[in-house]
N, C-alpha and C. Protein backbone atom coordinates (compact mmCIF):
# COMPACT_ATOMS: atom_id res chain seq x y z
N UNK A 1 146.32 110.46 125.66
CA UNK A 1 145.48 110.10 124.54
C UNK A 1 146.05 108.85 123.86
N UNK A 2 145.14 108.08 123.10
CA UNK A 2 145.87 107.00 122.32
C UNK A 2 146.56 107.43 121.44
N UNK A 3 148.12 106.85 121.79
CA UNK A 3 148.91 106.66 120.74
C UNK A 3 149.16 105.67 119.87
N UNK A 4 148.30 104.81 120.16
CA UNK A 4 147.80 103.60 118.44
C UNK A 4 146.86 102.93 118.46
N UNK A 5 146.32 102.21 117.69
CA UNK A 5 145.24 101.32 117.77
C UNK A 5 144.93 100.56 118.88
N UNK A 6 146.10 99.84 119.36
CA UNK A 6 145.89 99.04 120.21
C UNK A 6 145.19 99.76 121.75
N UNK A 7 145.49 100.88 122.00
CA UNK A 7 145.05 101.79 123.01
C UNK A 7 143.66 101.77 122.76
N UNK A 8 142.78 102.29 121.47
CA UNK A 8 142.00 102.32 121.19
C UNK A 8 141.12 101.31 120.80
N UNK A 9 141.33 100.63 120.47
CA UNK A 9 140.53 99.35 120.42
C UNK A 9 140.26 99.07 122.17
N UNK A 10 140.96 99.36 123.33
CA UNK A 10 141.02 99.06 124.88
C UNK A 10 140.00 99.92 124.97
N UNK A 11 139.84 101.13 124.75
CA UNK A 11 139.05 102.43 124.98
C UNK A 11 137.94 101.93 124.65
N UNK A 12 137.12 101.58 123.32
CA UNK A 12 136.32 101.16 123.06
C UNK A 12 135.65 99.70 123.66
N UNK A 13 136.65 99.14 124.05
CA UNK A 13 135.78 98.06 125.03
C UNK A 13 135.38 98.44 126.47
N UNK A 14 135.60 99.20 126.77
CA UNK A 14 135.44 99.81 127.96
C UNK A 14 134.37 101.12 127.60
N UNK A 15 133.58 100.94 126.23
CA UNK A 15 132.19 102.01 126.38
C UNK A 15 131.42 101.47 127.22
N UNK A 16 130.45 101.71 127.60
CA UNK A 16 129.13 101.48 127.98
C UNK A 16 128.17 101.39 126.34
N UNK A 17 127.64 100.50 126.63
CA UNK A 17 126.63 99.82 125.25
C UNK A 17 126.03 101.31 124.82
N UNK A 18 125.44 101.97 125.70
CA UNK A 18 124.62 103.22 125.02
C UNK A 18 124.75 103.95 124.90
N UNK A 19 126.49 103.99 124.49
CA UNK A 19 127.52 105.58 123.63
C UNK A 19 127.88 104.65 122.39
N UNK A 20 128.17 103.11 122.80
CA UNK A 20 128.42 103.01 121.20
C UNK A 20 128.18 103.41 120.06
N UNK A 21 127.39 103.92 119.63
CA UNK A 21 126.29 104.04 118.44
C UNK A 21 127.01 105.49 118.57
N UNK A 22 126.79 106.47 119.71
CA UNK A 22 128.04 107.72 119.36
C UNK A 22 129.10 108.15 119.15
N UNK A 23 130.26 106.49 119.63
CA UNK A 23 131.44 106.39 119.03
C UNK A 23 131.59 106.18 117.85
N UNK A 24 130.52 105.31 117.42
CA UNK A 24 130.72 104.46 116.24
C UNK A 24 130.63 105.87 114.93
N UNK A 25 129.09 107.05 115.48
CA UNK A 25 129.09 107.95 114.41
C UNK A 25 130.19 108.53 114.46
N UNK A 26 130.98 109.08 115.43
CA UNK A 26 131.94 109.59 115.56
C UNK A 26 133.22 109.66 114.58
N UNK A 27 133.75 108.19 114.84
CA UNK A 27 134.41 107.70 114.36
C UNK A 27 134.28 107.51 112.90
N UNK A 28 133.14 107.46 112.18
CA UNK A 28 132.41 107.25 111.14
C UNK A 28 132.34 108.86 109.95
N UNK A 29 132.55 109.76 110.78
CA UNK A 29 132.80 110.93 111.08
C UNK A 29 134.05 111.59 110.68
N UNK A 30 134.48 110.91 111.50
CA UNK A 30 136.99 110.97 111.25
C UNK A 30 136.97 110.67 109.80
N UNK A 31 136.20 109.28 109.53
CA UNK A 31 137.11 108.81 108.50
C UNK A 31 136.55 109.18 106.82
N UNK A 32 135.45 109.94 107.27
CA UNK A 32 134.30 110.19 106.24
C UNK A 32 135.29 111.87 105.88
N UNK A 33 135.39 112.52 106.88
CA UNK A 33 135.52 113.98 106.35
C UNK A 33 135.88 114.34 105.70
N UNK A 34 136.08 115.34 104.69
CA UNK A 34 137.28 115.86 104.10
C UNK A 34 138.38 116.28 104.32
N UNK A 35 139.19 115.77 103.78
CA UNK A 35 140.71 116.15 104.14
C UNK A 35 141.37 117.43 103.65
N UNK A 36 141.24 118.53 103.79
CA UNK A 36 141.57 119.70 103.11
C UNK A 36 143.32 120.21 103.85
N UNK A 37 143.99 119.92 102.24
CA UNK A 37 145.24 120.90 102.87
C UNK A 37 144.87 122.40 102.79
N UNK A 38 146.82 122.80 103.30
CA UNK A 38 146.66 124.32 103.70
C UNK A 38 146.65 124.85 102.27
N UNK A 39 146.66 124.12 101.19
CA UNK A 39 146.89 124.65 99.60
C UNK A 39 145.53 125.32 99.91
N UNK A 40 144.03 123.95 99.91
CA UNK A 40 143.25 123.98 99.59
C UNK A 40 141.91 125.16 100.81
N UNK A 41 142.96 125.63 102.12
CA UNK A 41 142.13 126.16 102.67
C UNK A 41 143.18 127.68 102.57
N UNK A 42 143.81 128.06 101.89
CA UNK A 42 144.59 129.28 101.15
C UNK A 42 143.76 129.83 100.37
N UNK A 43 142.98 128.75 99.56
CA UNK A 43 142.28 129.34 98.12
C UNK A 43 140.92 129.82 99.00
N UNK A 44 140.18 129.46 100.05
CA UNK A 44 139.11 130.08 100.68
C UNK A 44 139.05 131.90 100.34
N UNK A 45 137.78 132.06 100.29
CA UNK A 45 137.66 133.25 100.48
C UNK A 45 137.56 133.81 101.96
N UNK A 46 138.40 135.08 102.16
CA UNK A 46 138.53 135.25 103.30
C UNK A 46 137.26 135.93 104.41
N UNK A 47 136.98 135.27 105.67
CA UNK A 47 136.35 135.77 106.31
C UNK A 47 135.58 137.48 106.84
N UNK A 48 134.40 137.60 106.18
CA UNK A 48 134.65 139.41 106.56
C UNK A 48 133.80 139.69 107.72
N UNK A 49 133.48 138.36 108.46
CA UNK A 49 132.58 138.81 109.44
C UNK A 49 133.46 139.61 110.67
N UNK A 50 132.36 140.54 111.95
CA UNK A 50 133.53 140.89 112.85
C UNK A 50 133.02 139.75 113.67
N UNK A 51 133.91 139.78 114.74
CA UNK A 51 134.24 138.93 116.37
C UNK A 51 132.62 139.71 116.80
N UNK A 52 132.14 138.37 117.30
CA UNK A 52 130.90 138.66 118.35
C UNK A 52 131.79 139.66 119.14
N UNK A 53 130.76 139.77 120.61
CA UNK A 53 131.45 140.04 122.05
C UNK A 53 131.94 139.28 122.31
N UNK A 54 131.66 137.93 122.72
CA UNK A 54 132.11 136.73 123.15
C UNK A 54 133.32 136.61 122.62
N UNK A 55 133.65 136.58 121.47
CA UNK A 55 134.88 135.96 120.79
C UNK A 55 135.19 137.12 121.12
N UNK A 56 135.50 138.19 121.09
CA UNK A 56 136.35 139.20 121.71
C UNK A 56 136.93 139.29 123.34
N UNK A 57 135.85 138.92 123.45
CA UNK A 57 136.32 138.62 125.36
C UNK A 57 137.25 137.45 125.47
N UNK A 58 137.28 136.73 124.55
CA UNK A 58 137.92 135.37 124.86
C UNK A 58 139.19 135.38 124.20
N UNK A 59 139.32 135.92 122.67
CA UNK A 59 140.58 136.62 122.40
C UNK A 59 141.39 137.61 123.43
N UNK A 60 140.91 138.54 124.24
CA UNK A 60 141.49 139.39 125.00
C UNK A 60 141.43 138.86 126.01
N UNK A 61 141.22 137.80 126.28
CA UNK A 61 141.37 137.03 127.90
C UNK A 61 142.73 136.79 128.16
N UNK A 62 143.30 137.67 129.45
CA UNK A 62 144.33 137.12 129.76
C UNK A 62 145.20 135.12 129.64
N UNK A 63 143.54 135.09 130.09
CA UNK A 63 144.05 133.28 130.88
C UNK A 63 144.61 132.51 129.49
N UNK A 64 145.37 131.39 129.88
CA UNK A 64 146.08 131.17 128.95
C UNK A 64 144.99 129.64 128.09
N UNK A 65 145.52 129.52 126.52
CA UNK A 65 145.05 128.21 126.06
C UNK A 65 145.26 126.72 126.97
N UNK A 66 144.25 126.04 127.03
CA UNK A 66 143.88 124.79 127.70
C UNK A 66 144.17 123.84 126.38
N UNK A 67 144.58 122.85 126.41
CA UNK A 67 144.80 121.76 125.32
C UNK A 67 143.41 121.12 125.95
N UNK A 68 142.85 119.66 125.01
CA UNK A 68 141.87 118.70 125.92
C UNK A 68 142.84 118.29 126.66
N UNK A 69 143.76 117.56 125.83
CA UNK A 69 144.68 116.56 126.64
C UNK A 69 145.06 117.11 127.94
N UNK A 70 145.77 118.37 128.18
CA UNK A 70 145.99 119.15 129.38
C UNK A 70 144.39 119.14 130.36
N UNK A 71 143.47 119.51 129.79
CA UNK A 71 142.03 119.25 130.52
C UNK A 71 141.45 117.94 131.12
N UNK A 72 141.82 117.24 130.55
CA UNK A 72 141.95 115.62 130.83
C UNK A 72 143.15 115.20 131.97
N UNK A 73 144.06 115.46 131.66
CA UNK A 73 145.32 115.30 132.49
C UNK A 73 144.91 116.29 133.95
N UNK A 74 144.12 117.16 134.10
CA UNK A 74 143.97 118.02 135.20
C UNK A 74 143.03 117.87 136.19
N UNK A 75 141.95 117.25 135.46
CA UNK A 75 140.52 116.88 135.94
C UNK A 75 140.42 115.25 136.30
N UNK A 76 141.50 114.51 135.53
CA UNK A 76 141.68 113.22 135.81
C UNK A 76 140.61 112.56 135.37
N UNK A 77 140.03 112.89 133.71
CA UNK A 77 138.97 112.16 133.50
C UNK A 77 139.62 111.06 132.49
């Protein structure tokens, strides 16, 4: 993954013209969000929903966590 601008600025010249506009929201996106610390996601009220099935099957899934970066690095994209 990029480790600084300069990587990224390379990445981005190398879009294709008709994702720009989805990098650009993207990115537009990063810098827009809110930044919430762990103070500010402590004070949340806590979740009382249960686990679908799905999220239960996937919590109790043996197989282990995938990073992207590891997914990327494997698939060679």
């Amino acid at each position: 993954m990029a480790k600084n601008k300069e990587e990224l600025y390379l990445l981005i010249d190398r879009l294709h013209e008709a994702d720009t506009k989805s990098a650009y929201d993207y990115l537009l996106f990063l810098i827009n969000r809110p930044k919430r610390t762990w103070e500010d996601i402590a004070k949340l009220t806590p979740d009382d929903e249960f686990l679908n099935e799905e999220e239960l099957r996937q919590l109790n899934s043996p197989d282990e966590y995938v990073s992207l970066e590891e997914a990327i690095d494997e698939y060679g994209i």
